[in-house]
N, C-alpha and C. Protein backbone atom coordinates (compact mmCIF):
# COMPACT_ATOMS: atom_id res chain seq x y z
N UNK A 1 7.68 14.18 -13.69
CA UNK A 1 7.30 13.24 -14.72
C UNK A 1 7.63 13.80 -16.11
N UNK A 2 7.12 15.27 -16.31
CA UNK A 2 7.98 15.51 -17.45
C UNK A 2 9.31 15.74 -18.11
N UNK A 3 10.15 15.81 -17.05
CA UNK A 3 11.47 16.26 -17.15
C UNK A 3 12.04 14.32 -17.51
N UNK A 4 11.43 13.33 -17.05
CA UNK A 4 11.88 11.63 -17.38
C UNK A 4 11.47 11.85 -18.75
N UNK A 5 10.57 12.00 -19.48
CA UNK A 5 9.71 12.15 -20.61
C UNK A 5 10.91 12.60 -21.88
N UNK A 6 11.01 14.13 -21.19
CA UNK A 6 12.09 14.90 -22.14
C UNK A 6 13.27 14.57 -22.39
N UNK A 7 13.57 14.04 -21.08
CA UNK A 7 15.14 13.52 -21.00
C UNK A 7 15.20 12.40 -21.91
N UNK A 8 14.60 11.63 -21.03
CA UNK A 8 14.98 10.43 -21.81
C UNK A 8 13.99 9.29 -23.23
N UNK A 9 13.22 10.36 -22.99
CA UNK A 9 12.17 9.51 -24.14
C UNK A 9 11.25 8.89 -23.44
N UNK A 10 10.75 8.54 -22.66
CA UNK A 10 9.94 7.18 -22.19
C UNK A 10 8.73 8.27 -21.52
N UNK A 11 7.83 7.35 -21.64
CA UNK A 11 6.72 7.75 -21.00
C UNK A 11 6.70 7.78 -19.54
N UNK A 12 6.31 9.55 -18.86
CA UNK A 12 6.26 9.54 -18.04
C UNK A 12 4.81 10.08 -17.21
N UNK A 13 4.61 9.52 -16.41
CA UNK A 13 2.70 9.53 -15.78
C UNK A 13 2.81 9.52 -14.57
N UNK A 14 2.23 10.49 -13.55
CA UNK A 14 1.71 10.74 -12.34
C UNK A 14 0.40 10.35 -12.15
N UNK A 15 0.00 9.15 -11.78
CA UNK A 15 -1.95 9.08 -11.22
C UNK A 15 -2.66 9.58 -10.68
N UNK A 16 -3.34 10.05 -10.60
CA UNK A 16 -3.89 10.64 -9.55
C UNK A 16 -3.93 9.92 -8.52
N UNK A 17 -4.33 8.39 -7.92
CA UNK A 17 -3.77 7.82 -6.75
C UNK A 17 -2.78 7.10 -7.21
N UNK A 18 -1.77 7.27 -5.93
CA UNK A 18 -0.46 6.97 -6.05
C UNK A 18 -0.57 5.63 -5.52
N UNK A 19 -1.04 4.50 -6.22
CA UNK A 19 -0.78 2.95 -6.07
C UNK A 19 -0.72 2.33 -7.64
N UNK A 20 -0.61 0.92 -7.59
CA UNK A 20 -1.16 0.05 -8.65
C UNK A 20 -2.08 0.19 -9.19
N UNK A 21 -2.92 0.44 -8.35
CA UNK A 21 -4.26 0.33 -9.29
C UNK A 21 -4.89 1.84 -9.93
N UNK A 22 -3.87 3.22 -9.07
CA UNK A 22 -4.10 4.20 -10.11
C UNK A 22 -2.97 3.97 -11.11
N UNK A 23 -1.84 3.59 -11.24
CA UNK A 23 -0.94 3.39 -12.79
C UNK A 23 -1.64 2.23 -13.35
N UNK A 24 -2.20 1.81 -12.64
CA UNK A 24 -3.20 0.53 -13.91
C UNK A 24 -4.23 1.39 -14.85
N UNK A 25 -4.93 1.99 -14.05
CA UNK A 25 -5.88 3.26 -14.85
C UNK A 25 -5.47 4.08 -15.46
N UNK A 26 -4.32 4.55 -14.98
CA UNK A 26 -3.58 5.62 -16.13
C UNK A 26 -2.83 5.27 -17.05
N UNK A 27 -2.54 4.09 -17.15
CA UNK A 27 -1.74 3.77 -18.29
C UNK A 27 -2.69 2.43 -19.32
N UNK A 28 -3.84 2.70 -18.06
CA UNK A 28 -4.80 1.99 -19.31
C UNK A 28 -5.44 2.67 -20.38
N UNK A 29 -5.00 3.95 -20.43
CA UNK A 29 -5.55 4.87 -21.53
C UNK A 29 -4.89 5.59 -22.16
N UNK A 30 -3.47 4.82 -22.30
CA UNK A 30 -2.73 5.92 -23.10
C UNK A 30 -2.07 4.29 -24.10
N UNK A 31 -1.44 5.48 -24.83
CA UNK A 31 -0.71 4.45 -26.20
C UNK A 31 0.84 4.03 -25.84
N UNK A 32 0.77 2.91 -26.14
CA UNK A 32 1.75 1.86 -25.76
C UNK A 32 3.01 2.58 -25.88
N UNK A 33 4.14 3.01 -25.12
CA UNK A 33 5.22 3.23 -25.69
C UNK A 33 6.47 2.71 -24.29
N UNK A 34 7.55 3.05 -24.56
CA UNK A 34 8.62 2.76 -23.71
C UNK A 34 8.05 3.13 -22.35
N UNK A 35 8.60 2.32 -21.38
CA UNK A 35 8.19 2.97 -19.54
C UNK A 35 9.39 2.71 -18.75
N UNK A 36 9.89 3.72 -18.32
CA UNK A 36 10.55 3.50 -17.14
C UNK A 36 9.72 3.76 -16.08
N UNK A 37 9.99 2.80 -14.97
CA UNK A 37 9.49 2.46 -13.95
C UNK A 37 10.48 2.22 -12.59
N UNK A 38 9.80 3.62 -11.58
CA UNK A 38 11.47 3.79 -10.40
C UNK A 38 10.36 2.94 -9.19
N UNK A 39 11.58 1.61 -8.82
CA UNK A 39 10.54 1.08 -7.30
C UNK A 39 11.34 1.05 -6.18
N UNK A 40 10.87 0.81 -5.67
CA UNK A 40 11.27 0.23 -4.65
C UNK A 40 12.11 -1.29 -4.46
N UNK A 41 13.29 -1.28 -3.56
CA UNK A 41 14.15 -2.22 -3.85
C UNK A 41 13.52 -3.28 -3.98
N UNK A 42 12.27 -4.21 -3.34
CA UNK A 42 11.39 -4.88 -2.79
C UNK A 42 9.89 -4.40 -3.48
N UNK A 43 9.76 -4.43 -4.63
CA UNK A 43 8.60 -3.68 -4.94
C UNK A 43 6.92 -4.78 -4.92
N UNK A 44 6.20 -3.94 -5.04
CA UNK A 44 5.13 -4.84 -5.07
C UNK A 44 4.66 -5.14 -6.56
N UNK A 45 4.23 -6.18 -6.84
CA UNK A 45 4.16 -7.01 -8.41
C UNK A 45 3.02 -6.79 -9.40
N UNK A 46 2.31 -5.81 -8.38
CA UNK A 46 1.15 -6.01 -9.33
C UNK A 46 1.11 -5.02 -10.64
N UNK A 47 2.01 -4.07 -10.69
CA UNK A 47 1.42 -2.90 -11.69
C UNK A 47 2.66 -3.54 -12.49
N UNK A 48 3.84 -4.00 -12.51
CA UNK A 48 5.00 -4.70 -13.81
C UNK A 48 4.28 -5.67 -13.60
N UNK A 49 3.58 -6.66 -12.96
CA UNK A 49 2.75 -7.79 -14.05
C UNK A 49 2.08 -7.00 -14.86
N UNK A 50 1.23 -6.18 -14.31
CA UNK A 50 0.49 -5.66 -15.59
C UNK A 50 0.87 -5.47 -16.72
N UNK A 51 2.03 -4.56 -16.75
CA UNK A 51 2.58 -4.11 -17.91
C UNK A 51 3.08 -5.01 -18.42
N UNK A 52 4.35 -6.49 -18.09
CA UNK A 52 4.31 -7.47 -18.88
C UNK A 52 2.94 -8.29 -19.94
N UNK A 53 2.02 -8.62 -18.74
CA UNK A 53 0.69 -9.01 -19.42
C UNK A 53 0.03 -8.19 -20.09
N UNK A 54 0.14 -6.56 -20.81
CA UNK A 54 -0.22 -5.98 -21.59
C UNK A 54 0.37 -5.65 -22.42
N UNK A 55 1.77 -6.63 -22.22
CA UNK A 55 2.96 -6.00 -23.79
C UNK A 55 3.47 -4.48 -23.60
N UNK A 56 3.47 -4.13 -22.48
CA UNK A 56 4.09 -2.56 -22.60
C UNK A 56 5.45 -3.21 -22.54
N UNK A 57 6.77 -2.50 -23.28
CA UNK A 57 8.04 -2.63 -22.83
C UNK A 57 8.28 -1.70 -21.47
N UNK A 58 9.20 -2.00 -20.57
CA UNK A 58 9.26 -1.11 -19.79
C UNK A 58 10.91 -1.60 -18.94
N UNK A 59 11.41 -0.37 -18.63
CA UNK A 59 12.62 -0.76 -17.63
C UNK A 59 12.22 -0.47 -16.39
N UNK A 60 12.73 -1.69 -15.11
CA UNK A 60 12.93 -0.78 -13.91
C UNK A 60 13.42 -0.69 -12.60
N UNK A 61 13.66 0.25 -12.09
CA UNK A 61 14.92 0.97 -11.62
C UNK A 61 14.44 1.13 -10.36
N UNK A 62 15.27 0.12 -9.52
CA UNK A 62 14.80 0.37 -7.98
C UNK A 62 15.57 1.46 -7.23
N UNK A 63 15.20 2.28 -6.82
CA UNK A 63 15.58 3.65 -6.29
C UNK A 63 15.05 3.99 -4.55
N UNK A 64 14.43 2.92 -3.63
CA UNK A 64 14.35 3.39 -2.65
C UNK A 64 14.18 2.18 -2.03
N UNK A 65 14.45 2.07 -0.67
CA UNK A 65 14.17 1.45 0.17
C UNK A 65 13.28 1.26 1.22
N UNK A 66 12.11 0.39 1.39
CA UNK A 66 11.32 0.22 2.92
C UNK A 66 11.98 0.03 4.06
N UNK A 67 12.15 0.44 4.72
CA UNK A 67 12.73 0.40 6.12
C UNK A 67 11.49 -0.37 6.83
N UNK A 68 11.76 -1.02 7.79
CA UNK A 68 10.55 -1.06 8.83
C UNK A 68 11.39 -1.02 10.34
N UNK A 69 10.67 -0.21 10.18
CA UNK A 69 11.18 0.71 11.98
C UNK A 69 10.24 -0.18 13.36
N UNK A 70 10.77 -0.61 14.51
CA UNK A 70 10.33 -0.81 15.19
C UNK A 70 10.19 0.41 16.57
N UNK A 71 8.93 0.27 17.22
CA UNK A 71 8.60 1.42 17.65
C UNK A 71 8.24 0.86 19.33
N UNK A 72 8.55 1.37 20.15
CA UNK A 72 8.83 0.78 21.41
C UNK A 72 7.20 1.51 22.39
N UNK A 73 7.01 2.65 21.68
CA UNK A 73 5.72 3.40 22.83
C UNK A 73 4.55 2.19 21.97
N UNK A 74 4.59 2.02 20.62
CA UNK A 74 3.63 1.53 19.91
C UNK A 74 3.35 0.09 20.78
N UNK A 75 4.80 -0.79 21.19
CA UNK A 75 4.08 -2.19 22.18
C UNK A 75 3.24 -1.49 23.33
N UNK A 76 3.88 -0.40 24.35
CA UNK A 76 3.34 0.00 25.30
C UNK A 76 1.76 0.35 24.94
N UNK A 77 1.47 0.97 24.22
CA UNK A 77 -0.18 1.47 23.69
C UNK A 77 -0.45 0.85 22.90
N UNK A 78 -0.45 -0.59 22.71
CA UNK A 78 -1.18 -1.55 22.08
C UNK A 78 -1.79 -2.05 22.87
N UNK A 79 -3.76 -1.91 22.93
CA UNK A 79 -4.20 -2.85 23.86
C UNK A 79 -5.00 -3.98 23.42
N UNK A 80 -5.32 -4.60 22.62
CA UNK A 80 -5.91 -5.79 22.07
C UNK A 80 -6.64 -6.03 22.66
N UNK A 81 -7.88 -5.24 22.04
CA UNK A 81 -9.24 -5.86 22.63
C UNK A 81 -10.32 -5.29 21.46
N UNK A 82 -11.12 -6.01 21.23
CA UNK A 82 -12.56 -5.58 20.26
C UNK A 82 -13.05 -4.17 20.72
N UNK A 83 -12.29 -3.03 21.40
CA UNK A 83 -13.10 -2.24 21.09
C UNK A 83 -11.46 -0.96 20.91
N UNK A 84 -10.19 -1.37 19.99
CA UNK A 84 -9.78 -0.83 19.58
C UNK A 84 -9.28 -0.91 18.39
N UNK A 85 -9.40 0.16 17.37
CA UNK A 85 -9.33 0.03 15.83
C UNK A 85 -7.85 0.38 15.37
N UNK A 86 -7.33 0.02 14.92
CA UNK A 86 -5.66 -0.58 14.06
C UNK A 86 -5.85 -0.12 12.49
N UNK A 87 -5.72 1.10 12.01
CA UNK A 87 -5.60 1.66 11.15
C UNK A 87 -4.53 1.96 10.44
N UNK A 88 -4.51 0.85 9.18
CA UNK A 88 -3.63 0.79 8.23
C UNK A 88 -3.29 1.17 6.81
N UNK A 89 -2.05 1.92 6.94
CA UNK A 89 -2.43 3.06 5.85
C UNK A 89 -1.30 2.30 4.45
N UNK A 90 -0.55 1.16 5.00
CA UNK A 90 0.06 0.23 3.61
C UNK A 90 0.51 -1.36 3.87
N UNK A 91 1.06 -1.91 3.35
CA UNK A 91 1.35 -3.19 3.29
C UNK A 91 2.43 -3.10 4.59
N UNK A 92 3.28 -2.06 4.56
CA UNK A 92 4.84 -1.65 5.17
C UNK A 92 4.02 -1.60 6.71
N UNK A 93 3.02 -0.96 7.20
CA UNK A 93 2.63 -0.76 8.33
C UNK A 93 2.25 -2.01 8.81
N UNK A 94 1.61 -2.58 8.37
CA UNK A 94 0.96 -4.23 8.92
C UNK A 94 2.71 -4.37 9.15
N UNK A 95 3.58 -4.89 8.56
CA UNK A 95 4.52 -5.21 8.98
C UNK A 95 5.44 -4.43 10.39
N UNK A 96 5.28 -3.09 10.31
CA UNK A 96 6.03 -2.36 11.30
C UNK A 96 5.18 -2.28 12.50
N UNK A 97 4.20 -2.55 12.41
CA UNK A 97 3.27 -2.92 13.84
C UNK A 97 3.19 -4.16 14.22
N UNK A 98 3.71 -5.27 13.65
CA UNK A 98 3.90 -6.63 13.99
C UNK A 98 5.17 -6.96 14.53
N UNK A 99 6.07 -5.87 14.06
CA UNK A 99 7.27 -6.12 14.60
C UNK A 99 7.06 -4.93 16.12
N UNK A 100 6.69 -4.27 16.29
CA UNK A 100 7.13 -2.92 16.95
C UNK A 100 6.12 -3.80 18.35
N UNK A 101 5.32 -4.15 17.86
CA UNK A 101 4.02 -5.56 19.38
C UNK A 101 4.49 -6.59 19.40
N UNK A 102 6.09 -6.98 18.86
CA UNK A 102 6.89 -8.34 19.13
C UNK A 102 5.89 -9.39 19.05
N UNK A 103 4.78 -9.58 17.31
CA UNK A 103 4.05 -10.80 17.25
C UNK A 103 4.89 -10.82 16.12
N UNK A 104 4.45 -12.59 15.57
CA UNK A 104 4.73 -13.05 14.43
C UNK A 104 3.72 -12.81 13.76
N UNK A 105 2.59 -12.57 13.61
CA UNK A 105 1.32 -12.38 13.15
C UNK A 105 0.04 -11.69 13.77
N UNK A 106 -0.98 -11.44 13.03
CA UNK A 106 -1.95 -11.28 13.69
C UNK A 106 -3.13 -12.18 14.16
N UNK A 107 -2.88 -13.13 14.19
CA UNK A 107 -3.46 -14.52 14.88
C UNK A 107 -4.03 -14.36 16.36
N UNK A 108 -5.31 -14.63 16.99
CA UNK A 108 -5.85 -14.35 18.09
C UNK A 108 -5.29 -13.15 18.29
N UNK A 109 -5.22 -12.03 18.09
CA UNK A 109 -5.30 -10.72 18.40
C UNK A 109 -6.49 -9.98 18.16
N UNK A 110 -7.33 -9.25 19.04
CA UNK A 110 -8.91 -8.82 18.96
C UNK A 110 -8.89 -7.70 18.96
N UNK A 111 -8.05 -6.73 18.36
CA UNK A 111 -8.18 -5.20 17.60
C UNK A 111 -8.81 -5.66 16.40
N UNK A 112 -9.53 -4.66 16.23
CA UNK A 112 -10.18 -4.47 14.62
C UNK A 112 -9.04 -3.93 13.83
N UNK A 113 -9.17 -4.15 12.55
CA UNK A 113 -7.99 -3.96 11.66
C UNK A 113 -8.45 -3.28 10.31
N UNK A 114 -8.21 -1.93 10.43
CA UNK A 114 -9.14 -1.08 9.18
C UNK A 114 -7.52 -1.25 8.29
N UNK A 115 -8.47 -1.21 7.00
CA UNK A 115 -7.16 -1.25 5.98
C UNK A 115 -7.54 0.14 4.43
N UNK A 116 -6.56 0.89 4.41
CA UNK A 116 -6.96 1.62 3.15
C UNK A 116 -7.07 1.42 2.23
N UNK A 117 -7.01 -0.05 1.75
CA UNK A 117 -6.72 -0.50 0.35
C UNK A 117 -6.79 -1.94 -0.09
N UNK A 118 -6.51 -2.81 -1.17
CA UNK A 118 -6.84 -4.07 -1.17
C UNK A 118 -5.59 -4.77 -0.60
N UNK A 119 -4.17 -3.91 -1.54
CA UNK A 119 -3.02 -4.36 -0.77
C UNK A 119 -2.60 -4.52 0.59
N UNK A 120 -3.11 -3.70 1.19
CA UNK A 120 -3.05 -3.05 2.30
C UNK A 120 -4.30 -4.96 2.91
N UNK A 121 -4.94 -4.93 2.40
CA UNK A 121 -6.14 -5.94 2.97
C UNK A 121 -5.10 -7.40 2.60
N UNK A 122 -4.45 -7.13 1.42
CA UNK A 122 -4.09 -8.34 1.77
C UNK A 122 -2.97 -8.97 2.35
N UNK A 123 -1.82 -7.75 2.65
CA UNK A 123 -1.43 -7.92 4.04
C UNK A 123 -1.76 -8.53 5.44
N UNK A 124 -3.26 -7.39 5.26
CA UNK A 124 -3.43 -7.72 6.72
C UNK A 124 -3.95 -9.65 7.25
N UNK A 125 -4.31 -9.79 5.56
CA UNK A 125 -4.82 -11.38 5.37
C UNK A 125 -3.92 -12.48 5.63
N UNK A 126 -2.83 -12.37 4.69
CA UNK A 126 -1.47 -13.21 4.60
C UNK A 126 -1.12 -12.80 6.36
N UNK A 127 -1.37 -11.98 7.11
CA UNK A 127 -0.67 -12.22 8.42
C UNK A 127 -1.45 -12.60 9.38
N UNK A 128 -2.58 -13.59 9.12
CA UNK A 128 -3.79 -14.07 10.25
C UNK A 128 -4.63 -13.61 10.29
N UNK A 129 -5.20 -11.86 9.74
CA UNK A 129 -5.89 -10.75 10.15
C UNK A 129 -7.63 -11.08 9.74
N UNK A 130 -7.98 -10.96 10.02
CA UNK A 130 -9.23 -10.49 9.27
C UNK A 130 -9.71 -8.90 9.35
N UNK A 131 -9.91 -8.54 7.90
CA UNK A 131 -10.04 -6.44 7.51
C UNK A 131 -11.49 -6.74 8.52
N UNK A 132 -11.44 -5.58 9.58
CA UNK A 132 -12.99 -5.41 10.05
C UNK A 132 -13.50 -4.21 8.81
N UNK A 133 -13.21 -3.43 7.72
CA UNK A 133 -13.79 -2.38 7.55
C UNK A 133 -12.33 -2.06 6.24
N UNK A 134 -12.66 -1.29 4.96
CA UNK A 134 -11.93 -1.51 4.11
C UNK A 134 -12.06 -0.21 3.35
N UNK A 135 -11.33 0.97 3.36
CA UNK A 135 -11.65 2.00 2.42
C UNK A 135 -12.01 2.14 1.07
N UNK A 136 -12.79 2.67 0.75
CA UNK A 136 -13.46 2.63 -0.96
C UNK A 136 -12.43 3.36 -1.74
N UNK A 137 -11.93 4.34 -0.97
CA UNK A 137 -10.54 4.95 -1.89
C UNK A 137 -9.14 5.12 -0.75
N UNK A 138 -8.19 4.83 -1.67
CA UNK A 138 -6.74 4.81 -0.38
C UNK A 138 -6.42 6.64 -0.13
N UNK A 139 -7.46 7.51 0.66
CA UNK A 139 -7.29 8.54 0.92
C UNK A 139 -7.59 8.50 2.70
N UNK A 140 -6.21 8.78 3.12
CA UNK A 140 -6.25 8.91 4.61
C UNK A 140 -7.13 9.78 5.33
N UNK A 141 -7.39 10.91 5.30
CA UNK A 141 -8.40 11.84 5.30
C UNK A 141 -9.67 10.91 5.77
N UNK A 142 -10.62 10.98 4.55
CA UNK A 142 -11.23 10.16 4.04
C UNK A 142 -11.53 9.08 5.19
N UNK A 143 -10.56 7.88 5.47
CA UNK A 143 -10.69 6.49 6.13
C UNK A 143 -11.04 7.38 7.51
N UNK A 144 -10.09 7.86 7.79
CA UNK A 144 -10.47 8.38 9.08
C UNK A 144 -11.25 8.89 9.86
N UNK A 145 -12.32 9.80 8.47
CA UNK A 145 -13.77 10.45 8.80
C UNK A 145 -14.84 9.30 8.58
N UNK A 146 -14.41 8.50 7.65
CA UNK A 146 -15.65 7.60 7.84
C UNK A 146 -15.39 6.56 9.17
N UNK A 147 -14.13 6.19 10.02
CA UNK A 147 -13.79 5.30 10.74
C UNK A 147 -14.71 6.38 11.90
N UNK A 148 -14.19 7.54 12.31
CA UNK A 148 -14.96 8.05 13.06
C UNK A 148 -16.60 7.99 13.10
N UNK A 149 -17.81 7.99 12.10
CA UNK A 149 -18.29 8.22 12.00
C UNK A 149 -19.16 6.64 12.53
N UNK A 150 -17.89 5.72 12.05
CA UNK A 150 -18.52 4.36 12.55
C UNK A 150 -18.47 4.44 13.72
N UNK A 151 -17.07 4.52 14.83
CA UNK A 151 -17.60 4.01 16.03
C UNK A 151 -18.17 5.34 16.53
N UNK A 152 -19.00 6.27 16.12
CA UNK A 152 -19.76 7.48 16.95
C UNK A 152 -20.87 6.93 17.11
């Protein structure tokens, strides 16, 4: 981040969580100046709305690609039933587990569906889902000790 900064002038910021809603917080406390911004080819809208709707200028520069991989053991050990939990760690996974269990959605499917995040929740929404259970912070760690702790 500092070496974008030096180089080229523009403000550069690492969040402490690496989503939207930590560059919403971190750049809600600093002073307005130039932003470059590197996304994803396909990026998600919420943190450049922000910055349009707060008047930041900003450029940006799509630099990577989502793949979504389909995964062949993942149909085999999918068993759909209310007493197995589907732990989702981004928007990209709801999608690569919908493709990899050959559904169009998650419609009548009876796995519980933990999500780390809101994006992540509203994925799982837009695809039929309903979140059984929703992390307070997008730290994997974290989801996993409290997911354990539920079904113990």
């Amino acid at each position: 981040a500092q070496q974008v900064e030096m180089t080229l002038g523009h403000l550069a910021a690492q969040p402490q969580e690496q989503n939207a809603l930590g560059l919403i917080q971190t750049f809600g406390t600093l002073a307005k100046r130039p932003v470059v911004l590197f996304t994803a080819e396909e990026p998600r809208p919420e943190f450049p709305a922000w910055l349009l709707q707060n008047g930041w200028e900003f450029e940006q520069f799509p630099v990577y690609r989502t793949e979504i991989l389909e995964n062949s053991d993942l149909r085999q050990r999918f068993q759909n039933n209310e007493n197995e939990s589907v732990v989702f760690t981004s928007p990209s996974t709801v999608k690569g587990f919908l493709l990899s269990i050959g559904h169009p959605d998650l419609t009548g499917l009876t796995s519980r569906w933990i999500s780390i995040g809101p994006s992540t929740t509203n994925e799982i929404e837009s695809a039929g889902g309903v979140v059984h259970w929703e992390a307070d912070e997008p730290d994997v760690q974290q989801l996993l000790l409290n997911l354990i702790k539920e079904i113990s």
